[in-house]
Protein backbone atom coordinates (compact mmCIF):
# COMPACT_ATOMS: atom_id res chain seq x y z
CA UNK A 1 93.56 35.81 3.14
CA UNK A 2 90.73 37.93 4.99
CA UNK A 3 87.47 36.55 5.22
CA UNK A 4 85.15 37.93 2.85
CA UNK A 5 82.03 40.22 4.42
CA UNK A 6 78.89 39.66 5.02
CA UNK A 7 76.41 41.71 4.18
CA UNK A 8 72.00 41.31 4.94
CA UNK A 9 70.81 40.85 1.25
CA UNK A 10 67.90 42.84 1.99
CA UNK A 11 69.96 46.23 3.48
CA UNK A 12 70.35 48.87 1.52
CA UNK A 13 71.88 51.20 3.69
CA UNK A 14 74.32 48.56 4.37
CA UNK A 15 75.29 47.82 0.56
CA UNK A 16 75.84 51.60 -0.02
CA UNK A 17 78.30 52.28 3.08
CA UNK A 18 80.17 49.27 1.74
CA UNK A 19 80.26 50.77 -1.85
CA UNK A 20 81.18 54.32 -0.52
CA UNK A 21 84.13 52.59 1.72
CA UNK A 22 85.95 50.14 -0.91
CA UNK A 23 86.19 53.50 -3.65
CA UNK A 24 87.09 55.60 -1.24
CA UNK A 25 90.14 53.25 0.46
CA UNK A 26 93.69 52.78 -1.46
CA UNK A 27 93.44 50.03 -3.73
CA UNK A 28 96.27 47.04 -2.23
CA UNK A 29 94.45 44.09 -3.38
CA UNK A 30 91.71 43.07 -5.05
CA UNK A 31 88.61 43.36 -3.45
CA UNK A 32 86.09 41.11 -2.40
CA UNK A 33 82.75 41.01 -2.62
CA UNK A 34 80.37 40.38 0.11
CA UNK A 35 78.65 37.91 0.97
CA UNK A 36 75.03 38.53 1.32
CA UNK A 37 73.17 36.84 3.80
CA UNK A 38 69.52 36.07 4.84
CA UNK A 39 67.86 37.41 8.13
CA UNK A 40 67.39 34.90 10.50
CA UNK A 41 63.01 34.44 10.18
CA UNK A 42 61.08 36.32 12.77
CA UNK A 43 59.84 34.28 15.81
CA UNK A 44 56.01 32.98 14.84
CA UNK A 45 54.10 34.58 17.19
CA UNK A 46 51.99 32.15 20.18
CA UNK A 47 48.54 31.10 18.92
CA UNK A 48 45.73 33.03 20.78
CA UNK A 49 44.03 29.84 20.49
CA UNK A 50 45.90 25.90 21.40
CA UNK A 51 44.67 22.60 20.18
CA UNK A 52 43.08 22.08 23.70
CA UNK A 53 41.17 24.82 23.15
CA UNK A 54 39.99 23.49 19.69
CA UNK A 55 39.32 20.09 21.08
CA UNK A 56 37.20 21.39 23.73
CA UNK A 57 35.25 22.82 21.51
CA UNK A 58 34.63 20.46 19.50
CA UNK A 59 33.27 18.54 22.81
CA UNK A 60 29.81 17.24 21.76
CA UNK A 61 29.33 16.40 25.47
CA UNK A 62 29.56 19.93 26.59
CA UNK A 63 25.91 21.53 25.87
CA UNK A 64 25.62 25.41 24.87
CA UNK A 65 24.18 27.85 27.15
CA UNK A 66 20.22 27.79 26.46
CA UNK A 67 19.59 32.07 26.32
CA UNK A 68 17.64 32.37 29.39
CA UNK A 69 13.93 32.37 29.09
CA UNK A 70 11.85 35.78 30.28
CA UNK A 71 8.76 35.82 31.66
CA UNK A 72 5.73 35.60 29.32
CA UNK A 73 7.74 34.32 26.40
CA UNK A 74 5.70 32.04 24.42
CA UNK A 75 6.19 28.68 23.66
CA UNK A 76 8.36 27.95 20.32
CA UNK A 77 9.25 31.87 19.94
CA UNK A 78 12.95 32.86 20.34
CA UNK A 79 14.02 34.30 23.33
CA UNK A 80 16.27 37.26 21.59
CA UNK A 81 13.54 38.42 19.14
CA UNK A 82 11.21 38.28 21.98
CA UNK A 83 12.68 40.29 24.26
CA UNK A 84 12.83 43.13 21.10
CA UNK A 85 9.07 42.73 20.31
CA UNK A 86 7.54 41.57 23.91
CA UNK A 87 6.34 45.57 24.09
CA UNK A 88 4.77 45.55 21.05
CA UNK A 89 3.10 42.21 21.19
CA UNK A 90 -0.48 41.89 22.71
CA UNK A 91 -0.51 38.41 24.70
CA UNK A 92 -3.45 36.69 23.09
CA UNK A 93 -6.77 36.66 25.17
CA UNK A 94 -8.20 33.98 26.91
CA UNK A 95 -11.09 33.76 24.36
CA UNK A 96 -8.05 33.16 21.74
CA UNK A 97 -6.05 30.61 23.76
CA UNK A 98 -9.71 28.75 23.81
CA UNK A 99 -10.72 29.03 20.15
CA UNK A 100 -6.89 27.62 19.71
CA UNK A 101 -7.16 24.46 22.23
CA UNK A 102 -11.12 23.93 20.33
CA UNK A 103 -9.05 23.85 17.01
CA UNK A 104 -6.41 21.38 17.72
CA UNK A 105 -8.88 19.58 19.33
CA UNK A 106 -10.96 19.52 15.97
CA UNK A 107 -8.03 18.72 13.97
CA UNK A 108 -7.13 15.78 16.41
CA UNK A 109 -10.89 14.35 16.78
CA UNK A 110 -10.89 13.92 12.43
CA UNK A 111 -7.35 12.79 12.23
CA UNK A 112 -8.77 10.08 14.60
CA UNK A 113 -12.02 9.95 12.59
CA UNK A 114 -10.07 9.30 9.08
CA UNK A 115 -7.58 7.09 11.11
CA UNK A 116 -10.43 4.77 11.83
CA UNK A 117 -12.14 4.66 8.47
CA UNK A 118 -8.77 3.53 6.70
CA UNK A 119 -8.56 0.65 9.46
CA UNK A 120 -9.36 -2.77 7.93
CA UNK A 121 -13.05 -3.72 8.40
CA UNK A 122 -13.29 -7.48 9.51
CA UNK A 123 -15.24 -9.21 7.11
CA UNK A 124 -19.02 -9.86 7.60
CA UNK A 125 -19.29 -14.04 8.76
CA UNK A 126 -20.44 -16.14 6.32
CA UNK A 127 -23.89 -17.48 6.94
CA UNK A 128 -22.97 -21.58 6.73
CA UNK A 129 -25.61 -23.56 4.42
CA UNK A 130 -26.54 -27.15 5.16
CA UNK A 131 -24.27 -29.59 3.11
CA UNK A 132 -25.04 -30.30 -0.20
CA UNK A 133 -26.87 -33.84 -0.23
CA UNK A 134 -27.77 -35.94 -3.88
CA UNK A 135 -29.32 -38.69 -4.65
CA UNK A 136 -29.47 -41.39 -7.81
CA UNK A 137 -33.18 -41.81 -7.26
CA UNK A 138 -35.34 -40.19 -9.15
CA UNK A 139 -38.88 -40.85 -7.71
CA UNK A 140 -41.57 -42.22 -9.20
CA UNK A 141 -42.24 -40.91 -12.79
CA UNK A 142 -46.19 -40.22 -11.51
CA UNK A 143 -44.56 -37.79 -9.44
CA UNK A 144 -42.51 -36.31 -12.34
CA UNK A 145 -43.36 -33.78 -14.50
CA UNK A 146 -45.48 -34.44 -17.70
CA UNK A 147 -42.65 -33.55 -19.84
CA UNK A 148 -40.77 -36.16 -17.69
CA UNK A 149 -42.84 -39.11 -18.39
CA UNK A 150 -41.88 -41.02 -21.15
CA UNK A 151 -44.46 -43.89 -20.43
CA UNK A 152 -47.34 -42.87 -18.09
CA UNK A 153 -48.60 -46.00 -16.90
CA UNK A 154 -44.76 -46.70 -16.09
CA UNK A 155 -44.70 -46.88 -11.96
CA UNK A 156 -40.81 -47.60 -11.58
CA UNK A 157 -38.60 -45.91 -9.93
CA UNK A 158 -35.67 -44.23 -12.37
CA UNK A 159 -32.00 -44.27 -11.47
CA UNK A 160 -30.94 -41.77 -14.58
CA UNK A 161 -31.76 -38.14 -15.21
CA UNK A 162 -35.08 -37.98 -16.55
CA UNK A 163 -34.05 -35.03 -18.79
CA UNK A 164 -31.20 -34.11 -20.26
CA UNK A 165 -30.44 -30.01 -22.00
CA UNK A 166 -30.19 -30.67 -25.21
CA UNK A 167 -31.00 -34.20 -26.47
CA UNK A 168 -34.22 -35.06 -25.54
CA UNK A 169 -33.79 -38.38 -27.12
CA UNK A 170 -30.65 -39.51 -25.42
CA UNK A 171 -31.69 -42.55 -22.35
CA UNK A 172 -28.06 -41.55 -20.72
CA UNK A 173 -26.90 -38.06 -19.98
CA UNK A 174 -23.55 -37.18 -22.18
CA UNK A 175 -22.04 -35.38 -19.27
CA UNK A 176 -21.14 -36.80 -15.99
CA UNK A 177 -24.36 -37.04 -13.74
CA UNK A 178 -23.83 -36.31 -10.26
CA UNK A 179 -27.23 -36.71 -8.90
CA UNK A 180 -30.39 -34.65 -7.85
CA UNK A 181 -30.25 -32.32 -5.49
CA UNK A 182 -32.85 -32.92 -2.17
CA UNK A 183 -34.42 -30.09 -0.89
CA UNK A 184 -34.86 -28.01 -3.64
CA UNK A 185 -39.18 -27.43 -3.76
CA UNK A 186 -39.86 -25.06 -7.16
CA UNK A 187 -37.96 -27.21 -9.49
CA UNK A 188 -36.39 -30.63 -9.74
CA UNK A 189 -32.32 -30.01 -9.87
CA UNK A 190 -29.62 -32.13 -11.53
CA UNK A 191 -26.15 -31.81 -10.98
CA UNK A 192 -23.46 -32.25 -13.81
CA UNK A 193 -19.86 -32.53 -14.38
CA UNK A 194 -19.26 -31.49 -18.19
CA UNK A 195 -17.54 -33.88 -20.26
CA UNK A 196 -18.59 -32.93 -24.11
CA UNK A 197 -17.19 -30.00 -25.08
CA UNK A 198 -20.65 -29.91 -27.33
CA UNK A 199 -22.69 -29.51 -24.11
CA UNK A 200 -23.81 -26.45 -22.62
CA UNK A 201 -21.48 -23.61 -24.12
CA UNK A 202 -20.94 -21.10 -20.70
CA UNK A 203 -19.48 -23.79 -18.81
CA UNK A 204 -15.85 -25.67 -19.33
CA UNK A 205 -15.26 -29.32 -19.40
CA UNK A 206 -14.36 -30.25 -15.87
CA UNK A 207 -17.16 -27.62 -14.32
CA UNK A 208 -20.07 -28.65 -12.75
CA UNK A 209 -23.79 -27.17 -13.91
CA UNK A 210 -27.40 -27.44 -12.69
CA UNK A 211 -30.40 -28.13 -14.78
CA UNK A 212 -33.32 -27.18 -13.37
CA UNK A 213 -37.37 -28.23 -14.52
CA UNK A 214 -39.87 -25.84 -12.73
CA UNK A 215 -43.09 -27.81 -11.26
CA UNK A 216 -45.10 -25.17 -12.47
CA UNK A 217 -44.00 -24.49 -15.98
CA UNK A 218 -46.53 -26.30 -18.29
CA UNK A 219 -43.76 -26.10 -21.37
CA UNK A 220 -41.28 -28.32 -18.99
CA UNK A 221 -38.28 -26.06 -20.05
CA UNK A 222 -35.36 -26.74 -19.05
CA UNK A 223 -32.89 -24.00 -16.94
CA UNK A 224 -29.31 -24.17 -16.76
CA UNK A 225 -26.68 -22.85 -14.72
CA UNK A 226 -23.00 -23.00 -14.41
CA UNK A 227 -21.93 -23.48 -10.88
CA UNK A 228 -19.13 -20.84 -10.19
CA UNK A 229 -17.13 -23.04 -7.11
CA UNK A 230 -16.30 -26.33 -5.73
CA UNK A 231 -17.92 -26.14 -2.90
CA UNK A 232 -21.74 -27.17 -1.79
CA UNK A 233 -22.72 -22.93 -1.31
CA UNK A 234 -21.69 -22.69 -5.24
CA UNK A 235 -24.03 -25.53 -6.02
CA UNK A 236 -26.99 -23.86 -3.94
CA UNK A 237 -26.12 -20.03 -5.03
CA UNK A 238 -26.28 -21.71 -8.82
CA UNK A 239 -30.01 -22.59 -7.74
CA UNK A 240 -31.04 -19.50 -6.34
CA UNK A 241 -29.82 -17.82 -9.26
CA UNK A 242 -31.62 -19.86 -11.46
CA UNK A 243 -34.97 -19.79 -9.21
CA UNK A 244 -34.88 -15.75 -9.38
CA UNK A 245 -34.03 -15.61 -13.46
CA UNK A 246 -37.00 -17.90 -13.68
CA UNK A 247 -39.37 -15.80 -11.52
CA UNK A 248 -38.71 -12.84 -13.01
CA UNK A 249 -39.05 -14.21 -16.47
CA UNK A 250 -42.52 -15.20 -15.47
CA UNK A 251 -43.70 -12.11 -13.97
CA UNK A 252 -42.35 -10.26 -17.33
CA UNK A 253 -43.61 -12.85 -19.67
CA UNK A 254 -47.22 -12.17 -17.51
CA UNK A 255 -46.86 -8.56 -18.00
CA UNK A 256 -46.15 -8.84 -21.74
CA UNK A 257 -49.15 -10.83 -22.20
């Protein structure tokens, strides 16, 4: 048996001469057909580029070639667009380059400026105030004011508060008495702790209040003031609150009449 031909499956030329030659020979056996065979694939052809090449450039270590700087070039521009314009740009003048270095100079002297008004301003010292001292006695009642002196040929000397805010009648305070503030000259002070929710209305049970009796207040009326604070500058600001709401009632109450 022959061995069958082989024919490229892509050539035509090939395919016809084949055709033309098995009509045209005497017929002995049957023919065979052809078998048609693929070209071998063409040779790739060498990269213009290798994988050293692409690693290499992918280097982070190796820097790029800065364009070269010319001469006159100013700072920030790029060197490429100013070497297309450098004939057609006018340098600046030195009364420009000094009206520039005055701004940035402005700009920097009130950044500086604000900078220094939003830093934290220390907080002005507190003035310290001499400690708060009380006392249980009362003095003598000829010392007192009238409208303190229940008995006037009394001479004792009192151990209780010799009024009181809103009971007049009561011997004993209803609130915790603390004791009289020393040192205070226009008025006689008392110090309270509250302790009947009935007493004295702006304050809360457990805060402390002053009553105060001006010397020279013929009605003997008596001034109160919550004390805002634990400590002895809340007792004494309580005071001076109280003396200045009292003076100024007085100089009004004078005007009025």
């Amino acid at each position: 048996m022959t061995s069958r031909i082989k024919l490229p499956h892509n050539d035509l030329a090939a395919h016809a001469r084949w055709v033309a030659e098995t009509i045209s020979a005497p017929f002995t056996v049957p023919t065979r057909l052809p078998l048609l065979t693929k070209a071998p694939p063409p040779e790739p052809e060498p990269p213009q580029t290798t994988l050293l090449d692409l690693l290499d450039a992918m280097d982070p270590r190796q820097p790029e070639a800065a364009p070269a700087v010319e001469e006159g070039c100013p700072a920030g521009a790029e060197p490429g667009i100013w070497a297309l314009l450098k004939d057609v740009v006018v340098p600046p003048s030195p009364l420009a380059l000094k009206r520039k270095r005055l701004r940035i100079e402005r700009e920097e002297a009130r950044a500086a400026s604000a900078a220094a008004e939003k830093a934290v301003t220390p907080a002005p010292a507190i003035e310290p105030v001499a400690p708060l001292v009380l006392t249980m006695d009362m003095g003598r009642l000829s010392k007192a004011h009238l409208a303190d002196r229940t008995d006037l040929a009394d001479r004792f000397e009192v151990a209780c508060p010799p009024f009181h805010l809103h009971d007049e009648d009561l011997a004993d305070p209803v609130d915790e008495f603390l004791g009289q503030v020393v040192g205070v000259e226009p008025a006689r002070a008392l110090l309270f702790r509250r302790e009947d929710p009935d007493v004295l209305d702006s304050c809360k049970v457990g805060q402390r209040y002053v009553l105060l009796r001006f010397w020279d207040d013929k009605t003997g009326e008596v001034w109160n003031m919550p004390v805002e604070g634990e400590d002895d500058r809340a007792v004494f600001q309580a005071i001076e609150t109280t003396v200045v709401l009292y003076r100024r009632h007085r100089t009004t109450g004078s005007r009025a009449a």
